[in-house]
PDB file of N, CA and C in Angstrom:
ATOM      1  N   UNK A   1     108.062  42.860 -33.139  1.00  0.00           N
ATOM      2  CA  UNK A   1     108.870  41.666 -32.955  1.00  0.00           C
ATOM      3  C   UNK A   1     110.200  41.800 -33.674  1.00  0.00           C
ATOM      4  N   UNK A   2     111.138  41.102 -33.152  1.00  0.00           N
ATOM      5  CA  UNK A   2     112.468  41.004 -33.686  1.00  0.00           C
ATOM      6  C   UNK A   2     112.436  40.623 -35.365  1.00  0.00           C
ATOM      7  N   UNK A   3     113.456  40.620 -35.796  1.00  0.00           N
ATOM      8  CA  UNK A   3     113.548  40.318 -37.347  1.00  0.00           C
ATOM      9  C   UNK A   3     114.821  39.567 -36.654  1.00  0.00           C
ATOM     10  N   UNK A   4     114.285  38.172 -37.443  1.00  0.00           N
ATOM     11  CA  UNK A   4     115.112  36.583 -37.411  1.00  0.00           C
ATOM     12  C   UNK A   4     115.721  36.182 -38.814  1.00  0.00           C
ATOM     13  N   UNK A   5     117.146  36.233 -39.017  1.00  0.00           N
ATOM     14  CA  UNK A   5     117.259  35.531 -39.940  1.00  0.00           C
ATOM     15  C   UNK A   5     118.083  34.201 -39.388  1.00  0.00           C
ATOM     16  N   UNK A   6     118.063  33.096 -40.316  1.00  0.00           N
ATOM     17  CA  UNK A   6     118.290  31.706 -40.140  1.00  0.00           C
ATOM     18  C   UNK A   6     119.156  31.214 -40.944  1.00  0.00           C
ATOM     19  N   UNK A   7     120.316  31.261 -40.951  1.00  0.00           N
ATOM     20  CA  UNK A   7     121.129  29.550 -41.921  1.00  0.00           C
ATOM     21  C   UNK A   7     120.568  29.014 -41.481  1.00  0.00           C
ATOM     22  N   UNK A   8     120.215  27.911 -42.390  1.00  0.00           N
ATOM     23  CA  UNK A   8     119.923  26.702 -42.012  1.00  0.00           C
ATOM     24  C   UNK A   8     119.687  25.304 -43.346  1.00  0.00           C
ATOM     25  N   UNK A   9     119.637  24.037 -43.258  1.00  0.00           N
ATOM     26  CA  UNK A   9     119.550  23.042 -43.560  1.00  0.00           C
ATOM     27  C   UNK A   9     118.228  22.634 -43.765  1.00  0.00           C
ATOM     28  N   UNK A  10     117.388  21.767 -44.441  1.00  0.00           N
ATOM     29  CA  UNK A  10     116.279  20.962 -43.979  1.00  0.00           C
ATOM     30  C   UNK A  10     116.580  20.107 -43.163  1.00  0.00           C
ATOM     31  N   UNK A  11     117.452  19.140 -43.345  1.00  0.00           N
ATOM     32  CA  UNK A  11     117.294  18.040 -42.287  1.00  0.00           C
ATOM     33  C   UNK A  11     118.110  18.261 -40.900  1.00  0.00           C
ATOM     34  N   UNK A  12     118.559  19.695 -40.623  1.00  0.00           N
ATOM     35  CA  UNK A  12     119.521  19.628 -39.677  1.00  0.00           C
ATOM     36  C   UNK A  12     118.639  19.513 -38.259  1.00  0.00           C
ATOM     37  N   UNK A  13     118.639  19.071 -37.356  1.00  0.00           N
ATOM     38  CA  UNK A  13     117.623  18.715 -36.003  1.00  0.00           C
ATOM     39  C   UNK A  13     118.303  19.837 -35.340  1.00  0.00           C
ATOM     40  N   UNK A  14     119.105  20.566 -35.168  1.00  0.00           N
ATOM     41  CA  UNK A  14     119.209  21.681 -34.691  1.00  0.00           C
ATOM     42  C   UNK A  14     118.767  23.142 -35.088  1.00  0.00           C
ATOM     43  N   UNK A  15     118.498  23.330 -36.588  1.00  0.00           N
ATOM     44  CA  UNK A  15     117.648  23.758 -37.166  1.00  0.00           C
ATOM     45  C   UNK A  15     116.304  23.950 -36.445  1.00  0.00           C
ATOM     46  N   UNK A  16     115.969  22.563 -36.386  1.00  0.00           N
ATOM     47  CA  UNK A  16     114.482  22.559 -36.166  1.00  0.00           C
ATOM     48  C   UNK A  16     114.367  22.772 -34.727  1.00  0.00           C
ATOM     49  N   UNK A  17     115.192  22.691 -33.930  1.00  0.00           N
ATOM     50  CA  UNK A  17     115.090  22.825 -32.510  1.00  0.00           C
ATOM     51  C   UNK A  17     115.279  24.385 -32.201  1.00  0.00           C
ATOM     52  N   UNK A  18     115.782  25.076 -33.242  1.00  0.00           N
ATOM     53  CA  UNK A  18     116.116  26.863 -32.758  1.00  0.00           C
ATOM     54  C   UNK A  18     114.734  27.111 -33.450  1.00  0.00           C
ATOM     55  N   UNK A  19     114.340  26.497 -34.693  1.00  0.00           N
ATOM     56  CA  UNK A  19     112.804  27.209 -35.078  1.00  0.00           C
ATOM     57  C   UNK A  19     111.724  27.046 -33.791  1.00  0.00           C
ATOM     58  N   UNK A  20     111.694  25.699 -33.174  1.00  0.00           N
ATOM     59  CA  UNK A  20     110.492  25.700 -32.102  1.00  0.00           C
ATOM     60  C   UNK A  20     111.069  26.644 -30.838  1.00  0.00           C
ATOM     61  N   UNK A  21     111.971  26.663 -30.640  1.00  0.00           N
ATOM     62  CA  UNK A  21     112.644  27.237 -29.333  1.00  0.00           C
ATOM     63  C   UNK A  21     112.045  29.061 -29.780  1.00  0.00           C
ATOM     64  N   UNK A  22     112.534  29.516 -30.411  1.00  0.00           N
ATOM     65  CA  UNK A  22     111.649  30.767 -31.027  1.00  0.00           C
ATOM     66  C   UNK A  22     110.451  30.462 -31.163  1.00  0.00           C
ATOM     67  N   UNK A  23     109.622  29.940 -32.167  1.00  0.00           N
ATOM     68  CA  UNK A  23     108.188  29.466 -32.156  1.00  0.00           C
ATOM     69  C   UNK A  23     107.252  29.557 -30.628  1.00  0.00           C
ATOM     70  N   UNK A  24     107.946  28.892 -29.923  1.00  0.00           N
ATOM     71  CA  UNK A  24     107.496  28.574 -28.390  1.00  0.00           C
ATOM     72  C   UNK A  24     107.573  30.246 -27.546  1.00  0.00           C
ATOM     73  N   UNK A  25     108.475  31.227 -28.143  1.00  0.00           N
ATOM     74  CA  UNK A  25     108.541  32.610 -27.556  1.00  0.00           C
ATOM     75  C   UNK A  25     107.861  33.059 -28.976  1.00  0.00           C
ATOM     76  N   UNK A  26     106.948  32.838 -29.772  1.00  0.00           N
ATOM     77  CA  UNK A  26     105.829  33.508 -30.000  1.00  0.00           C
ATOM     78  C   UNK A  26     106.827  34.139 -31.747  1.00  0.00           C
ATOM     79  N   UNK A  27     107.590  33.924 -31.789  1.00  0.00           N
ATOM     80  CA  UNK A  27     108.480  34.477 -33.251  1.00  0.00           C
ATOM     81  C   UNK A  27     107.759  33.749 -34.266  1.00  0.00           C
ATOM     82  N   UNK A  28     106.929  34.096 -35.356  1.00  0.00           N
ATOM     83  CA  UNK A  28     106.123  33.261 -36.247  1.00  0.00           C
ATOM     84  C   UNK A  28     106.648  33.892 -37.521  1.00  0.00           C
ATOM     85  N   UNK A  29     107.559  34.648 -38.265  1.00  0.00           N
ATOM     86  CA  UNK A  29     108.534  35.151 -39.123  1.00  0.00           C
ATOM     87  C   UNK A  29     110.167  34.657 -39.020  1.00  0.00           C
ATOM     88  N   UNK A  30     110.244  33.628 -39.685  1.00  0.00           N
ATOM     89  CA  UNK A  30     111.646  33.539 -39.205  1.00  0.00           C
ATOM     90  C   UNK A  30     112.257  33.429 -40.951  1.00  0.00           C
ATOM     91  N   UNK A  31     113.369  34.379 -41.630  1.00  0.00           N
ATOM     92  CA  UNK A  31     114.059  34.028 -42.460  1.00  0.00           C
ATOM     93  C   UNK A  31     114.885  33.079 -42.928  1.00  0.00           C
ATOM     94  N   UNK A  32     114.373  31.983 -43.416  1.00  0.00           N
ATOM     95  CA  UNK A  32     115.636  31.170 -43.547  1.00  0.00           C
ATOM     96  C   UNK A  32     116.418  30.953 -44.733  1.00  0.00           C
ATOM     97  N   UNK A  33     117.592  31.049 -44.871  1.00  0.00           N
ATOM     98  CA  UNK A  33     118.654  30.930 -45.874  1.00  0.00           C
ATOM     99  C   UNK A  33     118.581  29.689 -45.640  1.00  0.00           C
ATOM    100  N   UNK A  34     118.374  28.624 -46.950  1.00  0.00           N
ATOM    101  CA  UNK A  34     118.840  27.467 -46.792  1.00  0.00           C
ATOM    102  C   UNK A  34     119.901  26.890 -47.789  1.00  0.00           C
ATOM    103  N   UNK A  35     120.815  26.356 -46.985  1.00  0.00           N
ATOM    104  CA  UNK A  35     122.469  26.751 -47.680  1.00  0.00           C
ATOM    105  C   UNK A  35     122.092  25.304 -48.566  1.00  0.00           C
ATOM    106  N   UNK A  36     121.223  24.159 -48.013  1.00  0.00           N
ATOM    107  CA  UNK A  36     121.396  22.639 -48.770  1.00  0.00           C
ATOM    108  C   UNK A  36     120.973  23.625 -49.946  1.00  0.00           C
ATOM    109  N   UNK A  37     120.198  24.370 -50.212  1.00  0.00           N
ATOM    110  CA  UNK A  37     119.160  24.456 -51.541  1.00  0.00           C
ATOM    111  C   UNK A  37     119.874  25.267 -52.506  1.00  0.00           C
ATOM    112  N   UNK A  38     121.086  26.686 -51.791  1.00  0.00           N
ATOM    113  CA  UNK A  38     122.032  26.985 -52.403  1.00  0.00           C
ATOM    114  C   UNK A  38     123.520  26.829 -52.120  1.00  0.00           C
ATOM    115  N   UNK A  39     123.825  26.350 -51.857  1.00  0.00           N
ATOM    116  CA  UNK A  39     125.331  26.270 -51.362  1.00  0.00           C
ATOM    117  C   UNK A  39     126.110  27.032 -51.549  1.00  0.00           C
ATOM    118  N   UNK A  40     126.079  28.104 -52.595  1.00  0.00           N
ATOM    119  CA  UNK A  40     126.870  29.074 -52.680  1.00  0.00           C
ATOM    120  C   UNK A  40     126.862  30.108 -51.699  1.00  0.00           C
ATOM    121  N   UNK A  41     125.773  30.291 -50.927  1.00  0.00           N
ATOM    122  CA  UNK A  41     125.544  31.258 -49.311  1.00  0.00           C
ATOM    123  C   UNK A  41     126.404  30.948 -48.347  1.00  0.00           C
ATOM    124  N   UNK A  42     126.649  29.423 -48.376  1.00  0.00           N
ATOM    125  CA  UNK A  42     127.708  28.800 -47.231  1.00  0.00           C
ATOM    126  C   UNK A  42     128.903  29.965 -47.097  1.00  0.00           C
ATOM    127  N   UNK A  43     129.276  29.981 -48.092  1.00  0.00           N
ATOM    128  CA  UNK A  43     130.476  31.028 -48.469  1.00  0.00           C
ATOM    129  C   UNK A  43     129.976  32.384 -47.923  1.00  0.00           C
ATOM    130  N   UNK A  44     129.027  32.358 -47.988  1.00  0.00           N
ATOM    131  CA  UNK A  44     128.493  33.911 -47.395  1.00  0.00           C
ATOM    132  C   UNK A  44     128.386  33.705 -45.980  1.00  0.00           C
ATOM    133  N   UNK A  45     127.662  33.005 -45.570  1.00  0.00           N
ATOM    134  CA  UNK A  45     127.402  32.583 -43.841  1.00  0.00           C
ATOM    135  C   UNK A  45     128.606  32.339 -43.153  1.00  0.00           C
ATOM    136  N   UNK A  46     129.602  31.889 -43.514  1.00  0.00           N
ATOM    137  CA  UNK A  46     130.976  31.366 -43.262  1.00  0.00           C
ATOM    138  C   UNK A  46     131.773  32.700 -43.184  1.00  0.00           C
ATOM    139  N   UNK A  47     131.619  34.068 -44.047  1.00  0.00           N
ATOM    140  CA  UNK A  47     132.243  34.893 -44.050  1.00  0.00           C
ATOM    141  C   UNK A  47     131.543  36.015 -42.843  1.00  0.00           C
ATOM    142  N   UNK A  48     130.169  35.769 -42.651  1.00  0.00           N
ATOM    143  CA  UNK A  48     129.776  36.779 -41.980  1.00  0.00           C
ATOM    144  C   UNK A  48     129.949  36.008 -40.620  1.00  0.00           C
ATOM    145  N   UNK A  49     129.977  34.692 -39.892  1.00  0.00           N
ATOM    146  CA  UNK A  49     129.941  34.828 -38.517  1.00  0.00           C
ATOM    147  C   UNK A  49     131.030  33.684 -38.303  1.00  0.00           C
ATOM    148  N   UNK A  50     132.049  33.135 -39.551  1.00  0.00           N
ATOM    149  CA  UNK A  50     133.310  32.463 -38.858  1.00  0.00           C
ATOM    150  C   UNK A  50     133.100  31.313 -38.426  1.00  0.00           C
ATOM    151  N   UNK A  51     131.850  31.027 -38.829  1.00  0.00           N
ATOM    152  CA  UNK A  51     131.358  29.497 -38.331  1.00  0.00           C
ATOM    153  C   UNK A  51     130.875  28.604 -39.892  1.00  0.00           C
ATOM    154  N   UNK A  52     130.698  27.178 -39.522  1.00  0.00           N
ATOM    155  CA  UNK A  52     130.762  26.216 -41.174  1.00  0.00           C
ATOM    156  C   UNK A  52     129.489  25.770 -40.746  1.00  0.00           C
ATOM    157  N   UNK A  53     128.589  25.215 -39.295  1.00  0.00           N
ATOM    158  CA  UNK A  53     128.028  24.623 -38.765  1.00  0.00           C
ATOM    159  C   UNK A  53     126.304  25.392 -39.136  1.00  0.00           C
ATOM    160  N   UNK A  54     125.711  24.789 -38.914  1.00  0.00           N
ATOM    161  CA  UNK A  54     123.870  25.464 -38.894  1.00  0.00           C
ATOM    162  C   UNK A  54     123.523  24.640 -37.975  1.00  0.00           C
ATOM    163  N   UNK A  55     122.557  25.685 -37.409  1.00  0.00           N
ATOM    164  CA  UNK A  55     122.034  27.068 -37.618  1.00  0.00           C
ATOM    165  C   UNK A  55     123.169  27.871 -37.475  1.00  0.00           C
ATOM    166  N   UNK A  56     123.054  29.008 -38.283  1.00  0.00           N
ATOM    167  CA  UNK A  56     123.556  30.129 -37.697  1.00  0.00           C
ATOM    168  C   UNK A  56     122.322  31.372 -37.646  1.00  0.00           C
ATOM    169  N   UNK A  57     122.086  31.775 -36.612  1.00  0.00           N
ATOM    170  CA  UNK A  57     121.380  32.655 -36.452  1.00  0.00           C
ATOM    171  C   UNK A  57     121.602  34.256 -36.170  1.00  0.00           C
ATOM    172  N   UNK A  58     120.184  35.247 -36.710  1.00  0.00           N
ATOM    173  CA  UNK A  58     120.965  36.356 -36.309  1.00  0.00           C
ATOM    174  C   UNK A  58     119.467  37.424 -36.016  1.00  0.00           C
ATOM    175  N   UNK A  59     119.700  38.246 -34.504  1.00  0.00           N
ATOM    176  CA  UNK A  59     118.469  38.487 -34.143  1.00  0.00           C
ATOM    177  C   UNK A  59     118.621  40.018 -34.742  1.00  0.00           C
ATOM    178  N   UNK A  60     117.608  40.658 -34.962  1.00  0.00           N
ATOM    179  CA  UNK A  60     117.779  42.125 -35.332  1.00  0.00           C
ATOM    180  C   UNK A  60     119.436  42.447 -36.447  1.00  0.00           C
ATOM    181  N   UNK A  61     120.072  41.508 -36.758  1.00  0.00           N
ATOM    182  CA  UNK A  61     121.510  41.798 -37.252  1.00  0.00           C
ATOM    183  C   UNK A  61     122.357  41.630 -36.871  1.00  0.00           C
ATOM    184  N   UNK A  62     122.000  40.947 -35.579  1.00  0.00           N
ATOM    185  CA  UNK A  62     123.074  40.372 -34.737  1.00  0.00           C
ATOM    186  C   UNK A  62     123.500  38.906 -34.420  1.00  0.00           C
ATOM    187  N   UNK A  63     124.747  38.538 -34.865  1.00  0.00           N
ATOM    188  CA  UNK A  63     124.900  37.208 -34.602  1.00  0.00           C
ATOM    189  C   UNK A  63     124.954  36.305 -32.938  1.00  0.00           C
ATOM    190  N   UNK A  64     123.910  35.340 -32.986  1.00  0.00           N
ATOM    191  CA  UNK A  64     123.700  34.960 -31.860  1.00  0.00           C
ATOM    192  C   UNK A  64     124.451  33.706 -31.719  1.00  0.00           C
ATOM    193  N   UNK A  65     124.986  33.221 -33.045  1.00  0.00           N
ATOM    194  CA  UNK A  65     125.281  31.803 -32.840  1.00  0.00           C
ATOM    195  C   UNK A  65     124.441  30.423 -33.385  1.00  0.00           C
ATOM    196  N   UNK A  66     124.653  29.569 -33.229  1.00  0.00           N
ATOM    197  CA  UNK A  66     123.720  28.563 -33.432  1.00  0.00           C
ATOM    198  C   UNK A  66     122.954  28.390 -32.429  1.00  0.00           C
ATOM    199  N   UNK A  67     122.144  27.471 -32.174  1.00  0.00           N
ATOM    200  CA  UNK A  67     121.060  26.463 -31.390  1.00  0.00           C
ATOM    201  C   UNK A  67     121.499  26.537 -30.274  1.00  0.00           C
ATOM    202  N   UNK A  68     123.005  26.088 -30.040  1.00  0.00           N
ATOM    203  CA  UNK A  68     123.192  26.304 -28.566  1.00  0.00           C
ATOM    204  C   UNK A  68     123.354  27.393 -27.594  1.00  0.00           C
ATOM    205  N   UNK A  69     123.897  28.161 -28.702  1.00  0.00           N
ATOM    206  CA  UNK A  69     124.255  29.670 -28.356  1.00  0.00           C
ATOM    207  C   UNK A  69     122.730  29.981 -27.454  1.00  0.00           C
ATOM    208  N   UNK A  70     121.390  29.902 -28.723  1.00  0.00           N
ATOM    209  CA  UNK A  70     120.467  30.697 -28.354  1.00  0.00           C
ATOM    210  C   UNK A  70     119.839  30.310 -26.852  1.00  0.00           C
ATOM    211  N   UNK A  71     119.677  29.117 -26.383  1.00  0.00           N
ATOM    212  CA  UNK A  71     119.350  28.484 -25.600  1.00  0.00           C
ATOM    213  C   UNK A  71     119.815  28.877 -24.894  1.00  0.00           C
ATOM    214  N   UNK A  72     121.474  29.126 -24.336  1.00  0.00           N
ATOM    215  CA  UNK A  72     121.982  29.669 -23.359  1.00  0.00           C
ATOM    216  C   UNK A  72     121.691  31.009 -23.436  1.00  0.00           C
ATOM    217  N   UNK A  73     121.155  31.898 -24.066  1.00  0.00           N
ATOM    218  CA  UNK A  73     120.810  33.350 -24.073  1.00  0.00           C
ATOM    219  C   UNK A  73     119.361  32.845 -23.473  1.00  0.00           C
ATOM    220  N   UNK A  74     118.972  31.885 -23.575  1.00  0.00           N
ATOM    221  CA  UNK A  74     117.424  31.927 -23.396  1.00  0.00           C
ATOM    222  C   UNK A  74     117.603  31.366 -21.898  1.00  0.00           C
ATOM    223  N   UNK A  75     118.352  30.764 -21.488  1.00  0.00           N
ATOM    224  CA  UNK A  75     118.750  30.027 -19.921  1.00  0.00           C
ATOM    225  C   UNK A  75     118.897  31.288 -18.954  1.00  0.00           C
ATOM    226  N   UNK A  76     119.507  32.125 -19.764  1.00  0.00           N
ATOM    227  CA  UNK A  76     120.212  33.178 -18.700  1.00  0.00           C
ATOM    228  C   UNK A  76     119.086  34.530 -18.992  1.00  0.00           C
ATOM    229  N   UNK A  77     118.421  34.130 -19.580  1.00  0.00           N
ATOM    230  CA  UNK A  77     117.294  35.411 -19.298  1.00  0.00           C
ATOM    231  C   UNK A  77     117.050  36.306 -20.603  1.00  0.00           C
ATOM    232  N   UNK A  78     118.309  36.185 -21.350  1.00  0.00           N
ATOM    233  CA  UNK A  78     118.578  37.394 -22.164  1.00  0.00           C
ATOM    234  C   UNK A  78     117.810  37.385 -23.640  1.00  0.00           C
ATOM    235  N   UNK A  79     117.281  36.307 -24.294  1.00  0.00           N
ATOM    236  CA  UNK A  79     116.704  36.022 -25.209  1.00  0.00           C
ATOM    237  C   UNK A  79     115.399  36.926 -25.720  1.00  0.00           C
ATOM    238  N   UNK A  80     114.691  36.552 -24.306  1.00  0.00           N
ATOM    239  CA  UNK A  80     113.304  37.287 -24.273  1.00  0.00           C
ATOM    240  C   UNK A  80     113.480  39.118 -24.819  1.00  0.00           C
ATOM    241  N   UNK A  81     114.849  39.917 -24.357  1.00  0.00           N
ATOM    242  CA  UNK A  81     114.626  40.682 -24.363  1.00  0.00           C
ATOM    243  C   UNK A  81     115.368  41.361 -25.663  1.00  0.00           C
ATOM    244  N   UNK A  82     115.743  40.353 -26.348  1.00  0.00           N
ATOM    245  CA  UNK A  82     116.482  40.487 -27.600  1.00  0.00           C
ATOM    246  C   UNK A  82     114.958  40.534 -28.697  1.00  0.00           C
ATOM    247  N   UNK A  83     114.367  39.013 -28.466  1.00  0.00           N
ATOM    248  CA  UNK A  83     113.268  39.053 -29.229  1.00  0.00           C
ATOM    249  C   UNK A  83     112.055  40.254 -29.134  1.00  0.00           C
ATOM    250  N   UNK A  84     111.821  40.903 -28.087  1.00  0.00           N
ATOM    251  CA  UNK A  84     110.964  41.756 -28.079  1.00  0.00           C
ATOM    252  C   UNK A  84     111.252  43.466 -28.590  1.00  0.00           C
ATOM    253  N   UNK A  85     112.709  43.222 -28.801  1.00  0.00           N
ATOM    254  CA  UNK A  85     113.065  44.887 -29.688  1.00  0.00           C
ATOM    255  C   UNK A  85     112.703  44.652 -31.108  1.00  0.00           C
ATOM    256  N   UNK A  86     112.464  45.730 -31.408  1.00  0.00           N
ATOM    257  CA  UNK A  86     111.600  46.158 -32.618  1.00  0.00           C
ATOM    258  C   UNK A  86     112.754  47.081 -33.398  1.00  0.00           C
ATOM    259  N   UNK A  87     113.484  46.343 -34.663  1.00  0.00           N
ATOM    260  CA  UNK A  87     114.823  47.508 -34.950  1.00  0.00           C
ATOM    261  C   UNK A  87     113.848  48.205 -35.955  1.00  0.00           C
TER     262      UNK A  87
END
């Protein structure tokens, strides 16, 4: 299975909507950085993908985007075959 890491929030509902959206394709390892708990990562997450917003996600090392991003990778087919490489 893919290696997932996660910005993310506790209370962010988009958060929780990219964890089940993975969950639901079978991903039961997901890394999450949670920036509320350190805030000093923001600065890190912000530098690696140019975005302020969470989720930010990243499949195998690759930035996918947030919540919406993934969904549209998952609309158009391409998700499935991201999650099933093994880096």
């Amino acid at each position: 299975m893919a290696k997932i890491v996660m910005y993310c929030t506790e209370v962010c509902p988009y958060c929780v909507r990219a964890e089940h959206l993975l969950q639901r394709k079978g991903i039961k390892d997901i890394e999450k950085i949670r920036i509320d708990l350190q805030p000093e990562l923001r600065e890190v997450m912000i530098a690696k993908t140019g975005r302020r917003t969470v989720p930010q996600i990243f499949i195998n090392g690759e930035h996918v985007g947030g919540f919406d991003d993934m969904a549209a990778l998952d609309r158009a087919g391409k998700l499935d075959a991201m999650l099933a490489h093994n880096p």
